[in-house]
Protein backbone atom coordinates (compact mmCIF):
# COMPACT_ATOMS: atom_id res chain seq x y z
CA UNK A 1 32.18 34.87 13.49
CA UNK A 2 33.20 36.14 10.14
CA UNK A 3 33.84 32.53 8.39
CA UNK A 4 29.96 32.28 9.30
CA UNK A 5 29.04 35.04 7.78
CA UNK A 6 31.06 34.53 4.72
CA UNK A 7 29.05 31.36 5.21
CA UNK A 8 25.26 32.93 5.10
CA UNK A 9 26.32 35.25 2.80
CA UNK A 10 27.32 32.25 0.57
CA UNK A 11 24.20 30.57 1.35
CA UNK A 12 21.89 33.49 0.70
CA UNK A 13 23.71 33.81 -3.22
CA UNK A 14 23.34 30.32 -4.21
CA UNK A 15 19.57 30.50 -3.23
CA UNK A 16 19.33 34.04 -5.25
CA UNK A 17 20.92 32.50 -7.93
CA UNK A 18 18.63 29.40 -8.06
CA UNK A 19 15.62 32.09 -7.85
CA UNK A 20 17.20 33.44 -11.15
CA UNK A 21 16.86 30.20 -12.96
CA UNK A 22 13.77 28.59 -11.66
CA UNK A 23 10.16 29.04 -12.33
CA UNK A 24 9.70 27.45 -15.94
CA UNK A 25 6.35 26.53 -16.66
CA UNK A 26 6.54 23.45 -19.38
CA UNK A 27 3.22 22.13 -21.29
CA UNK A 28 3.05 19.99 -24.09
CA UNK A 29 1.19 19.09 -27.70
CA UNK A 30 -0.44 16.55 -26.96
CA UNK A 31 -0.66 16.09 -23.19
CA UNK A 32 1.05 12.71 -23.83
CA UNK A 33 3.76 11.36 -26.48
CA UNK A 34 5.33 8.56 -27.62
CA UNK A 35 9.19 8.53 -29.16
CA UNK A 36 7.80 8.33 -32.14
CA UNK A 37 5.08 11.05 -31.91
CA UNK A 38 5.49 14.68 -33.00
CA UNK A 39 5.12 16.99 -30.04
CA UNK A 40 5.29 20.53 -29.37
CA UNK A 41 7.30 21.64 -26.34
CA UNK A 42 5.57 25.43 -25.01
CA UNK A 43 8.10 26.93 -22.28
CA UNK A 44 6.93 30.01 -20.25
CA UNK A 45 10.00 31.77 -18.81
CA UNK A 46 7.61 34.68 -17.34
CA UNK A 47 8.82 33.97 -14.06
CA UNK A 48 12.42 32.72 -14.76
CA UNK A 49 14.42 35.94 -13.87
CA UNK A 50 17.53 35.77 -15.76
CA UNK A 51 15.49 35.05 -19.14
CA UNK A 52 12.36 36.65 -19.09
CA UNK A 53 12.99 39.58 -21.55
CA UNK A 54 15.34 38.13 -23.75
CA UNK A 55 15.25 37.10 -27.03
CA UNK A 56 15.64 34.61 -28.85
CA UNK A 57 15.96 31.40 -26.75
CA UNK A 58 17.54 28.33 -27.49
CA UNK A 59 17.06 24.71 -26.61
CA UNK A 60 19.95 22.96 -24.95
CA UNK A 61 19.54 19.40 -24.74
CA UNK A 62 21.66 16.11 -23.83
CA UNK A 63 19.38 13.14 -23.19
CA UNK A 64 18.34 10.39 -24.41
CA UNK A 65 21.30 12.00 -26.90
CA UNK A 66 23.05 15.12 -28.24
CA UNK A 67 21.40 16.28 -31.71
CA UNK A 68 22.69 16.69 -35.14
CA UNK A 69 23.16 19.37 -35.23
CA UNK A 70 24.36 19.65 -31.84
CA UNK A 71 23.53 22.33 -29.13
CA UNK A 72 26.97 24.38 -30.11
CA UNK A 73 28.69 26.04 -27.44
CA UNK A 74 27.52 27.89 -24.18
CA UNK A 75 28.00 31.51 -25.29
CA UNK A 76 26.87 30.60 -29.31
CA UNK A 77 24.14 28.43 -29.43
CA UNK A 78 23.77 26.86 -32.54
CA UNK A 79 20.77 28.48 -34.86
CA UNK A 80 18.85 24.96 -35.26
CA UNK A 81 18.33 25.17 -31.84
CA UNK A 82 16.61 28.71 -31.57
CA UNK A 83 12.92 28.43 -30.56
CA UNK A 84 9.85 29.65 -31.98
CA UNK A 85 8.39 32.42 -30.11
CA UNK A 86 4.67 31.91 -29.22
CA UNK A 87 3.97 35.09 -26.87
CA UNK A 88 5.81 37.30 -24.42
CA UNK A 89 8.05 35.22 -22.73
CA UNK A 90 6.60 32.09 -24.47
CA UNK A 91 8.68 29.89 -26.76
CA UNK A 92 8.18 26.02 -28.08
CA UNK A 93 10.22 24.21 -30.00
CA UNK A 94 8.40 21.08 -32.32
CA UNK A 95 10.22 17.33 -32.20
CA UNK A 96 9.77 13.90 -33.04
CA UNK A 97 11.67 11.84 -30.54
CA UNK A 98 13.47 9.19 -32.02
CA UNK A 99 14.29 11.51 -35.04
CA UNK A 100 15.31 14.50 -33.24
CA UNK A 101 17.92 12.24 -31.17
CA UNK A 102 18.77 9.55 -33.36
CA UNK A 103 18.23 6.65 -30.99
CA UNK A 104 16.14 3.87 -31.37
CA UNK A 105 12.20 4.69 -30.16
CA UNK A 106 11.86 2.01 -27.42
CA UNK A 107 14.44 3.30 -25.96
CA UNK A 108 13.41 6.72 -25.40
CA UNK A 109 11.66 7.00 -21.93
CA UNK A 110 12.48 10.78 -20.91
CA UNK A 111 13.86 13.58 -22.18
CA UNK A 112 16.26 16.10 -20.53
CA UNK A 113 16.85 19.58 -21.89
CA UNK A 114 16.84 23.50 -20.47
CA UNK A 115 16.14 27.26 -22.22
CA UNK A 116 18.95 29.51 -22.38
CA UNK A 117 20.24 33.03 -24.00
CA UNK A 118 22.11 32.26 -26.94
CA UNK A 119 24.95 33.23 -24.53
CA UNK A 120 24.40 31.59 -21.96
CA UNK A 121 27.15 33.06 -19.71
CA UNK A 122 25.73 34.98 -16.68
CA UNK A 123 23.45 31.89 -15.74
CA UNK A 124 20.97 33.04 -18.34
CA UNK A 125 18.67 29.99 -18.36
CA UNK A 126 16.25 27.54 -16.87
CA UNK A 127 16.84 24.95 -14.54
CA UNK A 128 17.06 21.24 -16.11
CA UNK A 129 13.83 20.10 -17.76
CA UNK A 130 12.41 16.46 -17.83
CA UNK A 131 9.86 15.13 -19.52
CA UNK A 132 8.44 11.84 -19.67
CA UNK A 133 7.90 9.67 -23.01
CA UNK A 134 5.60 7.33 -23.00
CA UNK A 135 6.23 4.03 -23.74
CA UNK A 136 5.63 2.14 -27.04
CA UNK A 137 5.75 -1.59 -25.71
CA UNK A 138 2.89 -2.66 -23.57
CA UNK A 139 2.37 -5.57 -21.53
CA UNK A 140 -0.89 -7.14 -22.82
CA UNK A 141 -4.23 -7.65 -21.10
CA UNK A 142 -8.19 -7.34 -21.01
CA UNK A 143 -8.25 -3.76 -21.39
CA UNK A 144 -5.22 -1.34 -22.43
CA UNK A 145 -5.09 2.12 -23.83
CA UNK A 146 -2.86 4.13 -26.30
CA UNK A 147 -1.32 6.34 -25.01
CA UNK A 148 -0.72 4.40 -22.05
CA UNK A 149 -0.82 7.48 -20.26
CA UNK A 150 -3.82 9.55 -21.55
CA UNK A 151 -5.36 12.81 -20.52
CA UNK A 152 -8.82 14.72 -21.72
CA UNK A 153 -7.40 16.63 -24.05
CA UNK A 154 -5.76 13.96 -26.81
CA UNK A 155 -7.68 11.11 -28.72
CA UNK A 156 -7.25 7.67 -27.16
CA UNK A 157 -7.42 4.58 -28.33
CA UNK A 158 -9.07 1.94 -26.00
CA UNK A 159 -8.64 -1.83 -26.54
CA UNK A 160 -10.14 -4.94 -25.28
CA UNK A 161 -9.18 -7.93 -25.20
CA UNK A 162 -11.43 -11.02 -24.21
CA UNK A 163 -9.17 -13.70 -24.09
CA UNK A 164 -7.36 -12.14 -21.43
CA UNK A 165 -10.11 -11.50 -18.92
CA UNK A 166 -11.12 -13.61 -16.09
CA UNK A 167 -14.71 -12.41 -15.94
CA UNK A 168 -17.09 -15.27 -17.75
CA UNK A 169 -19.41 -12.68 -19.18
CA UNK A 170 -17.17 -10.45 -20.13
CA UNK A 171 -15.26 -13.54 -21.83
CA UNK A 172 -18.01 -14.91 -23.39
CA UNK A 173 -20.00 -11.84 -24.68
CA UNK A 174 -20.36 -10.87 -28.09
CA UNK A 175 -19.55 -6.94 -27.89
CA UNK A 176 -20.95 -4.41 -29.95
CA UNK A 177 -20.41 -1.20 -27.54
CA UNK A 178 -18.42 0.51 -24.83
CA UNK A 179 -20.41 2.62 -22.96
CA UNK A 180 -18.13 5.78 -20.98
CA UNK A 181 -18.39 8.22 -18.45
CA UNK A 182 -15.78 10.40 -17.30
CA UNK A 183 -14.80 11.80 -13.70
CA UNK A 184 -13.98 14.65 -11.90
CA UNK A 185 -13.07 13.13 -8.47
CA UNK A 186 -16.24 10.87 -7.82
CA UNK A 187 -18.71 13.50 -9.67
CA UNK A 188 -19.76 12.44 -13.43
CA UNK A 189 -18.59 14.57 -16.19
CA UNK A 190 -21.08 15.45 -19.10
CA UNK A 191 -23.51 12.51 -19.84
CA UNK A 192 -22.83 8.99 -20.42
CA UNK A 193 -21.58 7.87 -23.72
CA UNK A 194 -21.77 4.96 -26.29
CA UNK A 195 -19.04 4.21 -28.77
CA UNK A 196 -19.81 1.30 -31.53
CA UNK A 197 -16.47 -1.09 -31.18
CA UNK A 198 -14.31 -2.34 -34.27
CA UNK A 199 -12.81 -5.71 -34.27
CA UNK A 200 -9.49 -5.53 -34.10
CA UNK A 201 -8.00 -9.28 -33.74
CA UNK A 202 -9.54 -12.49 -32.54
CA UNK A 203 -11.57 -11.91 -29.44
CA UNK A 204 -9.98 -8.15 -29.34
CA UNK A 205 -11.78 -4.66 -29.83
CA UNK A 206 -11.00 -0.99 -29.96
CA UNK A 207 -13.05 2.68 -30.39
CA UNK A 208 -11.69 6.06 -30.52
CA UNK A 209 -12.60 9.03 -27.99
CA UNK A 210 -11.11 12.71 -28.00
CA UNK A 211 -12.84 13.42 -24.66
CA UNK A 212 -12.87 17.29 -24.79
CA UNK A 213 -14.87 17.02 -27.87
CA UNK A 214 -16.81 13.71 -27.00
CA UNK A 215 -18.27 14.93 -23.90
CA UNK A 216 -19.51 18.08 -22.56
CA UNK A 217 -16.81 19.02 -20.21
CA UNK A 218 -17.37 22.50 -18.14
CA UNK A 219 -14.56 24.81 -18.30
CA UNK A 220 -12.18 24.59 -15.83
CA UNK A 221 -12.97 20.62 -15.22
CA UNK A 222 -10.16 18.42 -14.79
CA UNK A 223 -11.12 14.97 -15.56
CA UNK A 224 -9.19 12.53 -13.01
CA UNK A 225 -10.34 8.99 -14.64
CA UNK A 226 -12.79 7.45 -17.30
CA UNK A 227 -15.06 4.34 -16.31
CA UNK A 228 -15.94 1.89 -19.32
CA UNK A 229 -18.55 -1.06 -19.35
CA UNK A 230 -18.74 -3.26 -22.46
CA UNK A 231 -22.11 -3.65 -23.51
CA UNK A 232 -23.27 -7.06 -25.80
CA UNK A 233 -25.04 -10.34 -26.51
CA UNK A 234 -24.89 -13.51 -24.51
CA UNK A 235 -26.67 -17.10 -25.47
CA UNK A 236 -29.34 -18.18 -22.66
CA UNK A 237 -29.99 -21.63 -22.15
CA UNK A 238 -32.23 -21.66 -25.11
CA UNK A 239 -29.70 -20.06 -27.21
CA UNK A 240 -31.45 -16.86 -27.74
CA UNK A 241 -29.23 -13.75 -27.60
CA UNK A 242 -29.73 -11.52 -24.23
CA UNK A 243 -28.20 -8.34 -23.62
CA UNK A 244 -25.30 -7.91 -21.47
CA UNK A 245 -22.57 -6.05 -19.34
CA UNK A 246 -18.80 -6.30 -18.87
CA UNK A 247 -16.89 -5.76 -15.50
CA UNK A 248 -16.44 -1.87 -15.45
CA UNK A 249 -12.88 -0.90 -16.32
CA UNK A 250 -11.47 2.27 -15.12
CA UNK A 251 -8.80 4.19 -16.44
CA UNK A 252 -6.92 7.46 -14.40
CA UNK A 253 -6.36 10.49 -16.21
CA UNK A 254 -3.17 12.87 -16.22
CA UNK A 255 -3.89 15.94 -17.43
CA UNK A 256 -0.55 18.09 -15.61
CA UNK A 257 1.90 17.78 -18.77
């Protein structure tokens, strides 16, 4: 009876002490990054309870590589890693991947760090953190975006690519336009949209959208996915231009970085 509850009582500390450490709420600047981006890293400790309080906080990373300088020791955290302090209980720290670490970019696909007291001793600081990089090689085909992974709040980049679609019209076209509409489940977002296209390569175009300032997006919206149709000229049998339409492409949208 008493080696089980030495046992609960065991049980019931390790959960506590978990409680004490978890609860970080991560965002980032932009939504989305490459290796070879700069991106601001906001950390909200509010409702981490061995940390929220103290100051300053400190960045302890490992992955994809230990900085120069590195992280120091557990009770003396080395001053280039000391965070800036946004608000109560809010601090960020500003990188650029491949620099920060040293490693080559394409090889950079997440990054692992936590928040601690410069002293660290006592369990004061987050769980381990992971974020995800995005990824600077793409496969190629009819219609790509950069970032690959792309969210309402950050300018994309949307290519396409005619040579590698299967659709005659949309392989034979000349394009001039995209025209967009954004989602919200299966409810439109703001009013259509036209964007002029540059060419880019032979057969390949791109435009530019920074969908929170493109479209009229209601507070509080989260857009789930963005719908493109390529708008152009085609020869008729007489050779005279007509006016047509693409496939529709869709894209999904992660907005929860």
């Amino acid at each position: 009876m008493q080696k089980i509850i030495l046992l609960l009582s065991f049980a019931m500390m390790t959960v506590f002490a978990k409680a004490q450490t978890s609860g970080a709420v991560v965002t980032t600047i932009p939504a989305n990054f490459t290796a070879l981006d700069q991106v601001k890293i906001i950390v909200d400790v509010s409702a981490v309870g061995n940390l929220a309080g103290q100051e300053p906080l400190y960045v302890w990373t490992w992955f994809p590589n230990e900085p120069t300088p590195g992280n120091g020791s557990w009770d003396n955290s080395n001053e280039a890693r000391k965070m800036v302090k946004e608000a109560p209980n809010k601090w960020s720290w500003t990188i650029t991947p491949a620099e920060f670490y040293n490693v080559p970019p394409g090889s950079i696909t997440q990054i692992k760090f936590l928040v601690k007291a410069k002293n660290g001793n006592g369990d004061k600081k987050t769980d381990d953190i992971t974020l995800t990089v995005a990824p600077l090689i793409y496969t190629p085909s009819d219609f790509r975006t950069f970032p690959s992974v792309v969210g309402q709040n950050e300018l994309i980049t949307v290519f396409f690519d005619q040579k590698l679609t299967s659709d005659l019209t949309s392989q034979r076209m000349t394009p001039t336009q995209a025209e967009v509409k954004l989602f919200a489940g299966n409810m439109q977002v703001g009013s259509t949209k036209t964007f002029n296209l540059t060419s880019v390569g032979v057969k390949e175009y791109s435009f530019h959208t920074l969908p929170k300032s493109d479209f009229s997006i209601p507070a509080g919206t989260l857009v789930t996915k963005m719908t493109i149709i390529y708008k152009g000229t085609l020869p008729d049998v007489n050779g005279v231009p007509t006016s047509v339409s693409s496939i529709t492409f869709e894209k999904l949208f992660d907005d929860l970085k």
